[in-house]
Protein backbone atom coordinates (compact mmCIF):
# COMPACT_ATOMS: atom_id res chain seq x y z
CA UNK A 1 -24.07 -18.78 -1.72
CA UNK A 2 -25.50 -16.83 -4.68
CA UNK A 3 -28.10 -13.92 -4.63
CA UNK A 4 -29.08 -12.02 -7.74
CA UNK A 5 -27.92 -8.13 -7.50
CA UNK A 6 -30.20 -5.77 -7.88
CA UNK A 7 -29.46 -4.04 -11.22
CA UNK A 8 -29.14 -0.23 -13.17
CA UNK A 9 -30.86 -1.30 -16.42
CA UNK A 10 -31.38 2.76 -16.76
CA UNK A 11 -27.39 3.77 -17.01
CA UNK A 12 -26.43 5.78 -20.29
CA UNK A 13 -24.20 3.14 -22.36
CA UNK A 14 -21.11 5.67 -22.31
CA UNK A 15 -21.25 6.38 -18.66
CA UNK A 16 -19.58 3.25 -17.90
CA UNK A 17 -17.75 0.86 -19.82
CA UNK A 18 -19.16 -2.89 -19.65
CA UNK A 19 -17.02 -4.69 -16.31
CA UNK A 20 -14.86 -7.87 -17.65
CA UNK A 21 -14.92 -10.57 -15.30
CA UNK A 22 -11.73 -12.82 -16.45
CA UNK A 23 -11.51 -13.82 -12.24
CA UNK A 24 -15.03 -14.89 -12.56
CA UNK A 25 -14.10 -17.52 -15.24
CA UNK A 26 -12.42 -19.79 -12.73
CA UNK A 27 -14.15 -22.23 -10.80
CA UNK A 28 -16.94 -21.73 -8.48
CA UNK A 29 -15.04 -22.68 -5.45
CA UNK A 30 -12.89 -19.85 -5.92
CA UNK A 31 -15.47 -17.24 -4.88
CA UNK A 32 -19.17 -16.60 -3.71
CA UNK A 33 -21.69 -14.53 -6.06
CA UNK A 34 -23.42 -12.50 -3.87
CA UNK A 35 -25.02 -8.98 -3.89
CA UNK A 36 -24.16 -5.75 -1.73
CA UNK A 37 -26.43 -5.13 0.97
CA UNK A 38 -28.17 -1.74 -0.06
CA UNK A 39 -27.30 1.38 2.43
CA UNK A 40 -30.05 3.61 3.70
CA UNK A 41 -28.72 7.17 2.56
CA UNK A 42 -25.80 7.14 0.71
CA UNK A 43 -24.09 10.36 -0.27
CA UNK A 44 -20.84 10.94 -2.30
CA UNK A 45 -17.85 12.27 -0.10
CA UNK A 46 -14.99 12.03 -1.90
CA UNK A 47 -14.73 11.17 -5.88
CA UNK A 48 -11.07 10.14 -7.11
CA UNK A 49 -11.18 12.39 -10.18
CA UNK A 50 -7.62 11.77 -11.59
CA UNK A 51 -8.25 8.32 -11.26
CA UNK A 52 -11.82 7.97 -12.79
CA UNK A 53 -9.85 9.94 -15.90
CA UNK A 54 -7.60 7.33 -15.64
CA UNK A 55 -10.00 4.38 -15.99
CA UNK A 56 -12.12 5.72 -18.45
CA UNK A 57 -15.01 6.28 -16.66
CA UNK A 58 -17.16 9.27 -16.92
CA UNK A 59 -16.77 11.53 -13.89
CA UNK A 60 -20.15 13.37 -13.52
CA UNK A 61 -21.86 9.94 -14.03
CA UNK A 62 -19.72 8.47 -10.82
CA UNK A 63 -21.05 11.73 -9.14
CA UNK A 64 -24.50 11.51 -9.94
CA UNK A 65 -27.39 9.44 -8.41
CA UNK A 66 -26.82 6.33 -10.68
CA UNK A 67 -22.79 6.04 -10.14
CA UNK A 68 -23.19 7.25 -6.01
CA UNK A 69 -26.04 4.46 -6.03
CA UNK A 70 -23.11 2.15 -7.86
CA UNK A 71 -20.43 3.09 -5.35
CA UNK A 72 -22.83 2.60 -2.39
CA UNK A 73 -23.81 -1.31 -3.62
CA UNK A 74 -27.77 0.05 -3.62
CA UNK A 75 -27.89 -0.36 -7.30
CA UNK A 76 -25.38 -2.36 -9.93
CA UNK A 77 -25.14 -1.80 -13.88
CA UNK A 78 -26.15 -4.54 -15.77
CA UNK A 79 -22.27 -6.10 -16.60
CA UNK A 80 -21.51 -5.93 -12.67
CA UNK A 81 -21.20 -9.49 -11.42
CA UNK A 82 -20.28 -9.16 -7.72
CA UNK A 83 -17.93 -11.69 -6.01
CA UNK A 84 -16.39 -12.25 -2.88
CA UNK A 85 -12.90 -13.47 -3.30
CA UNK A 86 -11.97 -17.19 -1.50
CA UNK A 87 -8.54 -16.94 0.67
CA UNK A 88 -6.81 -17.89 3.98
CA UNK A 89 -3.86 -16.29 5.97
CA UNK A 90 -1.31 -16.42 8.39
CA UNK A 91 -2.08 -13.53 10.71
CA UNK A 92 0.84 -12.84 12.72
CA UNK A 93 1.98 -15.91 12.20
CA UNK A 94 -0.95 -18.39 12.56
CA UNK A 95 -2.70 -19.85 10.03
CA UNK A 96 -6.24 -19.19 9.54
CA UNK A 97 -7.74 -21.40 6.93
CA UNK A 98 -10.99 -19.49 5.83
CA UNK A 99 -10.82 -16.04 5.38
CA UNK A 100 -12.42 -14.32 2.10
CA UNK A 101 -14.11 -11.03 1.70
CA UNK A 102 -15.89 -10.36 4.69
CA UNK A 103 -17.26 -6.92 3.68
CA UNK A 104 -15.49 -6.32 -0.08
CA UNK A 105 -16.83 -7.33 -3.07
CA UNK A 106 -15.40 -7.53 -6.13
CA UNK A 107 -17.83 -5.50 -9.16
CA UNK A 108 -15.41 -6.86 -11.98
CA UNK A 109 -12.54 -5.86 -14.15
CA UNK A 110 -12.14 -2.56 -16.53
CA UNK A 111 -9.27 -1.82 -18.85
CA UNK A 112 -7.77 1.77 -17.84
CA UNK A 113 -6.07 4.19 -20.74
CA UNK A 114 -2.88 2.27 -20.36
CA UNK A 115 -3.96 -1.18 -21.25
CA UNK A 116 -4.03 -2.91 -18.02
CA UNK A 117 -6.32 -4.21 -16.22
CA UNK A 118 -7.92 -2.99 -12.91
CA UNK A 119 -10.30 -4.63 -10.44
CA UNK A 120 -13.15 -2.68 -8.73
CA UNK A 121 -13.98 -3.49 -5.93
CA UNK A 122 -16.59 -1.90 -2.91
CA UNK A 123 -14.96 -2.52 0.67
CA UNK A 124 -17.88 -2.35 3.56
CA UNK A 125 -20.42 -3.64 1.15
CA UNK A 126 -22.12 -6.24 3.95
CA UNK A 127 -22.21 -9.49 4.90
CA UNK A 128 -21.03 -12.46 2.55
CA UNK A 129 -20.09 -16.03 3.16
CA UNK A 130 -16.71 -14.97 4.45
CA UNK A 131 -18.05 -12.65 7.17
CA UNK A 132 -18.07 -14.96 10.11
CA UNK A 133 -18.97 -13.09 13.22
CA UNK A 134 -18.34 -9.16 11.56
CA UNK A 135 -20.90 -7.22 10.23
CA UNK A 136 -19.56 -7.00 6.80
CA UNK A 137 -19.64 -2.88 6.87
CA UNK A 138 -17.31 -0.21 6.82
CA UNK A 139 -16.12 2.66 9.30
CA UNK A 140 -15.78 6.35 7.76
CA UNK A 141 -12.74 6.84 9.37
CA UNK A 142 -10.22 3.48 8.57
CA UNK A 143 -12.19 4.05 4.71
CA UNK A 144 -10.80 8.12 4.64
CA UNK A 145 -7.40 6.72 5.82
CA UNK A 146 -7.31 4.04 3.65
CA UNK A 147 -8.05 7.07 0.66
CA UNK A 148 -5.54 9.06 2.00
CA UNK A 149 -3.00 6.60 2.04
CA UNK A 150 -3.19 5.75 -1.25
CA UNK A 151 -3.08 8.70 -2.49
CA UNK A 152 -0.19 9.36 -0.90
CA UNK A 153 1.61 6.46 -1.96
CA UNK A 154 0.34 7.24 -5.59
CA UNK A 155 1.88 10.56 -5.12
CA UNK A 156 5.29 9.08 -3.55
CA UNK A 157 5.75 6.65 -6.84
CA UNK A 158 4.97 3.56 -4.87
CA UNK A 159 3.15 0.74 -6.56
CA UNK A 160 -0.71 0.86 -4.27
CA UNK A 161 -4.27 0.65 -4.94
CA UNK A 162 -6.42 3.32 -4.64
CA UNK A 163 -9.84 4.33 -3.67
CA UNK A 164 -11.84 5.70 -6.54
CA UNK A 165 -14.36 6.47 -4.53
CA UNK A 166 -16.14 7.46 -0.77
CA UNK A 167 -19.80 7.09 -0.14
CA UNK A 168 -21.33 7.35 3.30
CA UNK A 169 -24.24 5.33 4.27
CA UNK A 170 -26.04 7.02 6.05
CA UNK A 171 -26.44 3.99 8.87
CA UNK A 172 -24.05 3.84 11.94
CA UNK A 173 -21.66 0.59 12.20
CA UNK A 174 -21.11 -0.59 15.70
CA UNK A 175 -17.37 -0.52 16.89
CA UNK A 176 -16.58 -0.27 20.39
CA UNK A 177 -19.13 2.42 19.79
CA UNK A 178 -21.29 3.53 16.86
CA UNK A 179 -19.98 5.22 14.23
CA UNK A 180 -20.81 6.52 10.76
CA UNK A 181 -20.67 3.84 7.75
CA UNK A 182 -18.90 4.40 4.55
CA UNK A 183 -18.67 1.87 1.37
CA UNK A 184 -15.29 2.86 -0.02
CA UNK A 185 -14.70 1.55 -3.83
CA UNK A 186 -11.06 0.06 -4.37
CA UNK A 187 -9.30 -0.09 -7.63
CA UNK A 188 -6.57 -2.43 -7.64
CA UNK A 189 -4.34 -4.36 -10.66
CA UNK A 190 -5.71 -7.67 -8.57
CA UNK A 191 -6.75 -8.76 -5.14
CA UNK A 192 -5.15 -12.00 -5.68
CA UNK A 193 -2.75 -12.23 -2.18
CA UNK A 194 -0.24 -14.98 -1.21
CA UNK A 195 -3.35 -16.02 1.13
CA UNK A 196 -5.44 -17.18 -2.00
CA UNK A 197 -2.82 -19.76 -2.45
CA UNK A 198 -2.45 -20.60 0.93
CA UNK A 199 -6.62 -21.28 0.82
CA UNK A 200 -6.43 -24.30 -1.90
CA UNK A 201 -2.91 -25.58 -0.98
CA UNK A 202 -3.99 -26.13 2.51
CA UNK A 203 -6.92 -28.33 1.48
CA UNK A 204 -4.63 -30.29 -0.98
CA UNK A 205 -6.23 -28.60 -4.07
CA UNK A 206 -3.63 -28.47 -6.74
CA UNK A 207 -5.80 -28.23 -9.26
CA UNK A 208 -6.87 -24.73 -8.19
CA UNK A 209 -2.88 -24.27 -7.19
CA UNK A 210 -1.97 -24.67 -10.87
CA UNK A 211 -5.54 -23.29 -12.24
CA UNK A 212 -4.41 -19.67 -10.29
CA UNK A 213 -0.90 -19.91 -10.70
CA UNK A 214 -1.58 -20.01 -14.81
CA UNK A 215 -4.12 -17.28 -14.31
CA UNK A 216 -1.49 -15.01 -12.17
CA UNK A 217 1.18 -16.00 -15.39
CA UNK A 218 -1.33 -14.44 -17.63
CA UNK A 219 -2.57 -11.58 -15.72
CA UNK A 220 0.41 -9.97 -14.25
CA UNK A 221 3.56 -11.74 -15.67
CA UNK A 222 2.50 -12.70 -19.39
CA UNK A 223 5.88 -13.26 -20.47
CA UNK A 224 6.55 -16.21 -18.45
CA UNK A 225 3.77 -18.24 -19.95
CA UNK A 226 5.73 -19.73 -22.50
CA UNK A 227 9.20 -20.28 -20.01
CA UNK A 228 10.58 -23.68 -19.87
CA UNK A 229 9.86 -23.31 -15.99
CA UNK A 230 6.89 -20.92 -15.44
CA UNK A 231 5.86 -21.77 -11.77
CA UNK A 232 9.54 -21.15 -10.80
CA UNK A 233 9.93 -17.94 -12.43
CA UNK A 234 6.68 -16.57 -11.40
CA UNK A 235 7.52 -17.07 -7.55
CA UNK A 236 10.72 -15.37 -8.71
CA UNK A 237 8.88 -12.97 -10.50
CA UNK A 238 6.51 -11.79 -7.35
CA UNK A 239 9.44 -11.92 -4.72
CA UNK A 240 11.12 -9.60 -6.45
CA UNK A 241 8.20 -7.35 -6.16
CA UNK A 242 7.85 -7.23 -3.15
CA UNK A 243 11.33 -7.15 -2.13
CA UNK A 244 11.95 -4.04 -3.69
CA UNK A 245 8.12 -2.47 -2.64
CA UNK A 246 9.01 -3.09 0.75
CA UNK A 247 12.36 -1.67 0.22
CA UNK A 248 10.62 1.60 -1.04
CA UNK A 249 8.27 1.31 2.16
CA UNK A 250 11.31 1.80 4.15
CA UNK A 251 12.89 4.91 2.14
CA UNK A 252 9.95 6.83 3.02
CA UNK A 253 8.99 5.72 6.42
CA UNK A 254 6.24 3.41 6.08
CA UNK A 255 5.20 1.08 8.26
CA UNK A 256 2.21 -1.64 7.33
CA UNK A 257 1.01 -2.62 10.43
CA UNK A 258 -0.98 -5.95 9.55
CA UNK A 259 1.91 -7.58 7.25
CA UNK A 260 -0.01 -10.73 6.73
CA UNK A 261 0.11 -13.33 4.47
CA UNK A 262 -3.54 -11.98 3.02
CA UNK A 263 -2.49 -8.66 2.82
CA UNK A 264 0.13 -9.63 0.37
CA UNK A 265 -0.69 -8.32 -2.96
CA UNK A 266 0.63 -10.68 -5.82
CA UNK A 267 0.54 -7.98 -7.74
CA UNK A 268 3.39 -5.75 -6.06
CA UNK A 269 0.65 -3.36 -4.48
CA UNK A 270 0.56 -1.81 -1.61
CA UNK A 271 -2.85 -3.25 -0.63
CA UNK A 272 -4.75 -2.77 2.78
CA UNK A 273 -4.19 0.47 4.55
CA UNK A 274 -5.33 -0.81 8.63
CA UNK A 275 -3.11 -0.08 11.30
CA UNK A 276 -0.52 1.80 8.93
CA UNK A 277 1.37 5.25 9.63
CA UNK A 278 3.89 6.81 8.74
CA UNK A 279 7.01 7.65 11.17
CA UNK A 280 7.74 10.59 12.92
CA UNK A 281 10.75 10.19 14.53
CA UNK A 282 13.26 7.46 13.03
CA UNK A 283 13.19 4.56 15.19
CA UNK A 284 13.58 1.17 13.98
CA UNK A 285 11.20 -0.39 16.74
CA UNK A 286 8.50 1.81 15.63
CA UNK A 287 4.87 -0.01 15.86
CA UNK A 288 1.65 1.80 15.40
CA UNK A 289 -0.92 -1.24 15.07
CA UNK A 290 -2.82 -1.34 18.37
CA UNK A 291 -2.81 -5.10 18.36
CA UNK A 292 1.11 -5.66 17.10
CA UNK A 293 2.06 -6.38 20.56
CA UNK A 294 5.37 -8.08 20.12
CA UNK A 295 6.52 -5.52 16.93
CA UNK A 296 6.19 -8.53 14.40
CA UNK A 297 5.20 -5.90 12.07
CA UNK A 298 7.22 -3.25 13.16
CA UNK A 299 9.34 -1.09 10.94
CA UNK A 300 12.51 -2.60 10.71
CA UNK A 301 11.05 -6.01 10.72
CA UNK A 302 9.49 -5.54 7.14
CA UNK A 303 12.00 -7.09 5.29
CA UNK A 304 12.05 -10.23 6.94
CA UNK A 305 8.68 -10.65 7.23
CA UNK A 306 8.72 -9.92 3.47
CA UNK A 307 10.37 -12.91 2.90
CA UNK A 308 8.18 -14.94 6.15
CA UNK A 309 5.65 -14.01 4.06
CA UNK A 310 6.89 -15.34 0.59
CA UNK A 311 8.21 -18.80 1.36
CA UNK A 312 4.78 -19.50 2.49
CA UNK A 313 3.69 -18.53 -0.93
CA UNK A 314 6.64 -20.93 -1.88
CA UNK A 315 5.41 -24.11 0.09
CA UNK A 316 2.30 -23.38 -1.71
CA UNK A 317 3.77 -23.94 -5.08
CA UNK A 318 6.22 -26.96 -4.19
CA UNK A 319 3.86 -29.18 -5.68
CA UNK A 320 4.34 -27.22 -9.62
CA UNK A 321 7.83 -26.77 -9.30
CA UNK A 322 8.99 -30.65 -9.51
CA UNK A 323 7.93 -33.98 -8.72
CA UNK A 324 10.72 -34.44 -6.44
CA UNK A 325 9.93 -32.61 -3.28
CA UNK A 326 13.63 -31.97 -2.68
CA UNK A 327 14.34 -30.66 -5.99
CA UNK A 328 11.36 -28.39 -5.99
CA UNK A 329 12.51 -26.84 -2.30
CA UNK A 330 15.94 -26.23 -3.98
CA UNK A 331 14.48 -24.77 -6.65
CA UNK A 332 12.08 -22.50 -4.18
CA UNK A 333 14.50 -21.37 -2.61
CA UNK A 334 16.78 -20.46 -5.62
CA UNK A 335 13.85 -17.99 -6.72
CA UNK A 336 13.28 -16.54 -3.15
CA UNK A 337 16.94 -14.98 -3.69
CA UNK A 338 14.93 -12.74 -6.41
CA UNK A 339 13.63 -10.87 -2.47
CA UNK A 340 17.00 -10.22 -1.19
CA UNK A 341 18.55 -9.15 -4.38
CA UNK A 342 15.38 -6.68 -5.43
CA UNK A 343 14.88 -5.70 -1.64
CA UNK A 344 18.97 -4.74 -1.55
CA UNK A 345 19.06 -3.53 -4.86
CA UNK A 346 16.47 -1.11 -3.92
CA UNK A 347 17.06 -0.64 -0.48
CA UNK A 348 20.55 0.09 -0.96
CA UNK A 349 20.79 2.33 -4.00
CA UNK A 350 17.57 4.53 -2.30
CA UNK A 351 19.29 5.25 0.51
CA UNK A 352 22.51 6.36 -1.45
CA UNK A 353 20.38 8.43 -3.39
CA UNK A 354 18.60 10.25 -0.62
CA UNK A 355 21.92 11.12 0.41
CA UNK A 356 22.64 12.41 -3.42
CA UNK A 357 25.51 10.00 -3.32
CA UNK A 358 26.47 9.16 -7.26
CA UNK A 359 28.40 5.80 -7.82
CA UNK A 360 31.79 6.90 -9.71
CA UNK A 361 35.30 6.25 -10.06
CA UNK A 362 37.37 6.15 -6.78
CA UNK A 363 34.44 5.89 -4.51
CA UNK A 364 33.45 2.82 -1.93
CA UNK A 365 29.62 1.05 -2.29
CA UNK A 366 30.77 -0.24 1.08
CA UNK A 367 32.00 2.81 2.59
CA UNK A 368 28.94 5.22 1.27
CA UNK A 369 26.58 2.52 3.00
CA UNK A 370 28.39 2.67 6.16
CA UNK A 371 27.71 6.40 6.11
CA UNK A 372 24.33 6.10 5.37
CA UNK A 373 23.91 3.52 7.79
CA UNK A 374 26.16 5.88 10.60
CA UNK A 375 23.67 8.55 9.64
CA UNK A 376 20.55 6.27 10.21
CA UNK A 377 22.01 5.41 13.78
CA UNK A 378 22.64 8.83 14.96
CA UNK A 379 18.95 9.83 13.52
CA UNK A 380 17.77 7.17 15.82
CA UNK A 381 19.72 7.90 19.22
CA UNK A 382 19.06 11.09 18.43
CA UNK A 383 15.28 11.45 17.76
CA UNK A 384 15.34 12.87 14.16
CA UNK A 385 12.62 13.44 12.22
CA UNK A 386 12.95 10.91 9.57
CA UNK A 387 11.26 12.84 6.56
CA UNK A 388 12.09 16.28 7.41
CA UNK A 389 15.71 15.41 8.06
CA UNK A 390 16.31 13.94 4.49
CA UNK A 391 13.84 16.91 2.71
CA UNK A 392 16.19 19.11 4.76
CA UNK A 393 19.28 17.27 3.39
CA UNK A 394 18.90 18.24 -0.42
CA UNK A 395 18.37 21.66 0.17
CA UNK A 396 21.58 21.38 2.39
CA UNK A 397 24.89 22.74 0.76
CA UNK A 398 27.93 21.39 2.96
CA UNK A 399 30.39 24.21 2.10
CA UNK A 400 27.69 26.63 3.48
CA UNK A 401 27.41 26.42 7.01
CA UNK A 402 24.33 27.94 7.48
CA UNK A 403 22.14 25.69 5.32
CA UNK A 404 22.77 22.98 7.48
CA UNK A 405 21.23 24.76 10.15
CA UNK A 406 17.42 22.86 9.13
CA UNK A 407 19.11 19.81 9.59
CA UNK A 408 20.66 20.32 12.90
CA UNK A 409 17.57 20.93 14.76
CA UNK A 410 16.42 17.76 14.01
CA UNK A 411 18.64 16.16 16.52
CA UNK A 412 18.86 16.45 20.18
CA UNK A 413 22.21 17.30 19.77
CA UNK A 414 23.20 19.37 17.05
CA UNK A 415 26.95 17.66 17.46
CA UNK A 416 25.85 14.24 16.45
CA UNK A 417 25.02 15.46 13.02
CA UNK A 418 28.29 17.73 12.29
CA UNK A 419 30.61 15.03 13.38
CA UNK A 420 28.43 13.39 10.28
CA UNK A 421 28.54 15.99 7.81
CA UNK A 422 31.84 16.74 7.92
CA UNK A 423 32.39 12.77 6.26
CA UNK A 424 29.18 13.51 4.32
CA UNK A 425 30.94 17.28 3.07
CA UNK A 426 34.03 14.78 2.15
CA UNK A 427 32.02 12.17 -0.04
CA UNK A 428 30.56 14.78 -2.56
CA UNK A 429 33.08 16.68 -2.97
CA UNK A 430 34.56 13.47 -4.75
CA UNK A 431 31.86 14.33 -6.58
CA UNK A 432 32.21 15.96 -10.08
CA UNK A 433 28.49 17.48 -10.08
CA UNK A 434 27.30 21.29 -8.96
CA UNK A 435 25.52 21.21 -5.68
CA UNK A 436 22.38 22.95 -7.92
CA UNK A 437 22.42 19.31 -9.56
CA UNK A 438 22.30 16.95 -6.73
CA UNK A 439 19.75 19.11 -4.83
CA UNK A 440 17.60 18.64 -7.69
CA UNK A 441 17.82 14.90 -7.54
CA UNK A 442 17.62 14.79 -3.66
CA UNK A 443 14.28 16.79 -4.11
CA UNK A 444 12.83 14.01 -6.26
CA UNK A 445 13.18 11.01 -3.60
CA UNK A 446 12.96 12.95 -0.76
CA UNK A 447 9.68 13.97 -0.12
CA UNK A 448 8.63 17.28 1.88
CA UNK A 449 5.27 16.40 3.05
CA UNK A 450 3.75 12.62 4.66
CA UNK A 451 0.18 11.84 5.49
CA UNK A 452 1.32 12.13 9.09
CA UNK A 453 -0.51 10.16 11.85
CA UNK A 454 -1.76 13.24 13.78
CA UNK A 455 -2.75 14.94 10.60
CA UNK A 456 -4.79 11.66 9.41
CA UNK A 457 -5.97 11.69 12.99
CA UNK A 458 -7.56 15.16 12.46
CA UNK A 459 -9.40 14.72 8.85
CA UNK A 460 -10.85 11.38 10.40
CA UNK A 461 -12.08 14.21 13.99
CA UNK A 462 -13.19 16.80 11.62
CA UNK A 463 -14.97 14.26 9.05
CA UNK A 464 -16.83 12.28 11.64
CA UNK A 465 -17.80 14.26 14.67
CA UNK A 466 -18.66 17.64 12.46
CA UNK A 467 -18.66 16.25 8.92
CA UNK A 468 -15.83 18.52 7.64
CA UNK A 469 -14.06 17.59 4.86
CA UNK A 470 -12.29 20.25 4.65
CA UNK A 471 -9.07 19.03 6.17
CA UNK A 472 -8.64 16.38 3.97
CA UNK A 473 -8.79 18.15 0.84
CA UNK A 474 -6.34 19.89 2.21
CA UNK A 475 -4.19 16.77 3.35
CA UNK A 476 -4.36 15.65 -0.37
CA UNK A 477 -3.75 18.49 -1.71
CA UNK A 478 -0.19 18.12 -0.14
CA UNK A 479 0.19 13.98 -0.16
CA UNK A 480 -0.49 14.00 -3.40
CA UNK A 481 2.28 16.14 -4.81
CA UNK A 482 5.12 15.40 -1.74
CA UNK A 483 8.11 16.43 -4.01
CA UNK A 484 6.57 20.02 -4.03
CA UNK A 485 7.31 22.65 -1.76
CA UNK A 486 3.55 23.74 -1.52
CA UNK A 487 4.24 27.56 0.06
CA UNK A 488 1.48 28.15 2.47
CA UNK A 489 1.45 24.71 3.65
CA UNK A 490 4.58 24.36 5.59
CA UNK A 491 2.36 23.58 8.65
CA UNK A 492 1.81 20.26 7.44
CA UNK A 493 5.79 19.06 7.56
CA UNK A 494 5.85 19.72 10.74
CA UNK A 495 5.46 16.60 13.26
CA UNK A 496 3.40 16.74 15.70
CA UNK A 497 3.38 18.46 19.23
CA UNK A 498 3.29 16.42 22.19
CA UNK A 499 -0.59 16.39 22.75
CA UNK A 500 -1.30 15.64 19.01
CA UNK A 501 0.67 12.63 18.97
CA UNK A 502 -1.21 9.07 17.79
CA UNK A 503 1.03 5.99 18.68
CA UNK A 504 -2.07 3.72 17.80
CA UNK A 505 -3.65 3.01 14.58
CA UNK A 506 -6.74 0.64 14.54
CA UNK A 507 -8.15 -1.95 11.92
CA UNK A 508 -11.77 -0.85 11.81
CA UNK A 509 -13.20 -4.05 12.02
């Protein structure tokens, strides 16, 4: 289905550089040109400065009428060539073999100050082939979590896209009841997701198999484009990835919600922010989405869905590996070990270094991990705050009674953690590093402030019943920086009360 977009012929040359459109060089079937529905009043909520800077694009242009008109899909510049993207899935755990951008469409490619290159992309920008039964818009709310998310994982150091930009529309979308429209712009290294695979190897089209699998080799993982094995190494190359992304998921508290195969960035982002949060109170079993009713996704079930998620990716590539179908499942299977030894690798040494645990002569991998592990089960029978407990850690000194008092009230019983710290007191003092030292470096990967739930909960109240936005500039203000102490602002480390709790996210679709 094609449709010509409606263009921006009047845009100043230097407002915007020219879009690329390498994706758009590959066959037909692997998208649908089609144009954004135009909104009825779109207006410019948020604007990702830092990241505009970042890709080169002129800042007061994205905020005037021609770049808000841009953002909104009423008007393109001339180099746009919208797309929506061709894939399938496995959503929780059954295959679904026509998926695509329902509402998203991708604008084309730029090349930020660092030489890479980014897709743009406007999520909630109506109906294309892919839509099905859905409307092919955008709520405000899941669009202001989805900015706030990524912004926070920007701010944490974790590999994510991000939104550039917010534009209501003006026009209500129709959930369970209306609610105001937004078109948020996404800026991502690709949108290319284990599901794209899954769409062509599922119809037997290894042509387009091998056609994307050489254009992932050249767009993310150029080295291997001259190995003696490329299709190996690049499934090698991705499961490590996202072993050790979801590894660094799991050192700050993050749980997904919607962990399937098409929200699997090939890149090694964090890509589609639905039914995600952030826990509270450690507890392995923790599950947010409202329709994860079995925990598939749930926190401590990452990992292995991690790799769930990649040996479909695998079966997908049989085909390039070797002729021999047994060979090329041995030789799957050899790369999939790149998950578990990224995922452990990261995993591992992350939670040794939340605990400011050095590896030295005389000390025990084995027996530091079973005290980070005995810590982990006492913050769980215990109901501990998970990020406040390990912010309250570095600024902990073990010799000094009293600073462990932060920590302590974290627990239902205080006891359960000094039976704790007494081995934890023993470990660094087989340390040869000042306290001053390893507070620093606890500070650094253990953040202070979370977008918590109840806090996202209340910029999404304040944004769309009284069109506040107060709150979230706040929010960001804090997500964004998480290492820093941000005196005035304490209120927002604090979990919430009772009555503020949200133990449901939704997808907003």
């Amino acid at each position: 289905m094609t449709t010509a977009a409606p263009r921006l012929a009047t845009a100043p040359a230097a407002a915007i550089p020219p879009f690329e459109h390498s994706y758009a060089t590959l066959p037909e079937r692997f998208f649908a040109r089609i144009a954004p529905t135009p909104v009825r009043a779109p207006l410019l909520l948020r604007l990702n400065l830092p990241l505009a800077a970042e890709l080169g694009l002129d800042a007061d242009w994205l905020a005037g009428p021609h770049g808000v008109a841009m953002c909104a899909g009423n008007r393109l510049p001339a180099s746009a060539q919208p797309l929506a993207m061709a894939y399938a899935g496995h959503q929780y755990g059954q295959f679904v073999p026509s998926l695509g951008d329902g509402r998203a469409l991708l604008l084309g490619e730029v090349i930020d100050h660092a030489g890479q290159r980014r897709d743009l992309q406007l999520k909630g920008a109506g109906r294309t082939p892919f839509s099905r039964s859905g409307d092919g818009r955008a709520v405000l709310g899941p669009m202001l979590r989805e900015y706030i998310l990524g912004e926070a994982m920007q701010g944490l150091g974790i590999p994510t896209t991000r939104a550039l930009a917010v534009v209501a529309t003006g026009e209500p979308v129709l959930r369970e009841r209306p609610e105001p429209g937004a078109v948020l712009t996404r800026v991502a290294a690709s949108h290319i997701r284990v599901g794209t695979f899954e769409y062509f190897a599922r119809r037997g089209d290894l042509d387009a198999v091998r056609t994307l699998a050489d254009y992932v080799i050249d767009r993310h993982f150029p080295a291997l484009t001259e190995h003696a094995a490329p299709y190996v190494e690049l499934l090698a190359a991705i499961a490590a990835r996202q072993g050790e992304l979801i590894a660094r998921w799991l050192l700050v508290g993050f749980i997904h919600g919607v962990l399937n195969t098409d929200n699997v960035a090939l890149s090694g982002e964090t890509i589609d922010f639905g039914p995600c949060a952030f826990m509270d109170r450690y507890d392995p079993n923790q599950v947010y989405s409202s329709i994860d009713h079995f925990g598939r996704y749930a926190y401590a079930q990452q990992p292995s869905i991690g790799l769930w998620n990649l040996t479909q990716l695998a079966n997908c590539l049989l085909p390039l590996l070797d002729p021999d179908s047994e060979a090329a499942k041995a030789q799957a299977r050899g790369a999939l070990e790149a998950y578990g030894r990224a995922f452990a690798s990261a995993y591992a040494g992350g939670l040794r270094a939340k605990l400011g645990l050095l590896a030295a002569a005389g000390t025990d991998q084995d027996a530091d991990d079973e005290l980070v592990q005995d810590l982990l089960g006492r913050m769980a029978a215990h109901h501990a705050d998970f990020t406040n407990t390990f912010r309250a850690l570095s600024d902990a000194r073990p010799d000094q009674p009293h600073t462990l008092a932060a920590v302590r009230t974290q627990f239902d019983e205080a006891a359960a953690f000094d039976t704790w710290a007494e081995d934890w007191r023993a470990r660094l003092a087989r340390q040869a590093e000042p306290d001053a030292a390893r507070q620093a470096r606890m500070r650094t990967v253990n953040p202070a402030f979370i977008p918590r739930n109840h806090r996202v909960q209340q910029v999404i109240d304040a944004a769309t019943e009284r069109g506040d936005l107060a709150p979230l500039e706040q929010l960001l203000s804090v997500v964004s920086r998480p290492y820093d102490d941000h005196t005035g602002l304490a209120a927002y480390r604090q979990p919430p009360q009772p009555h503020e709790v949200v133990r449901q996210t939704f997808c907003g679709t």
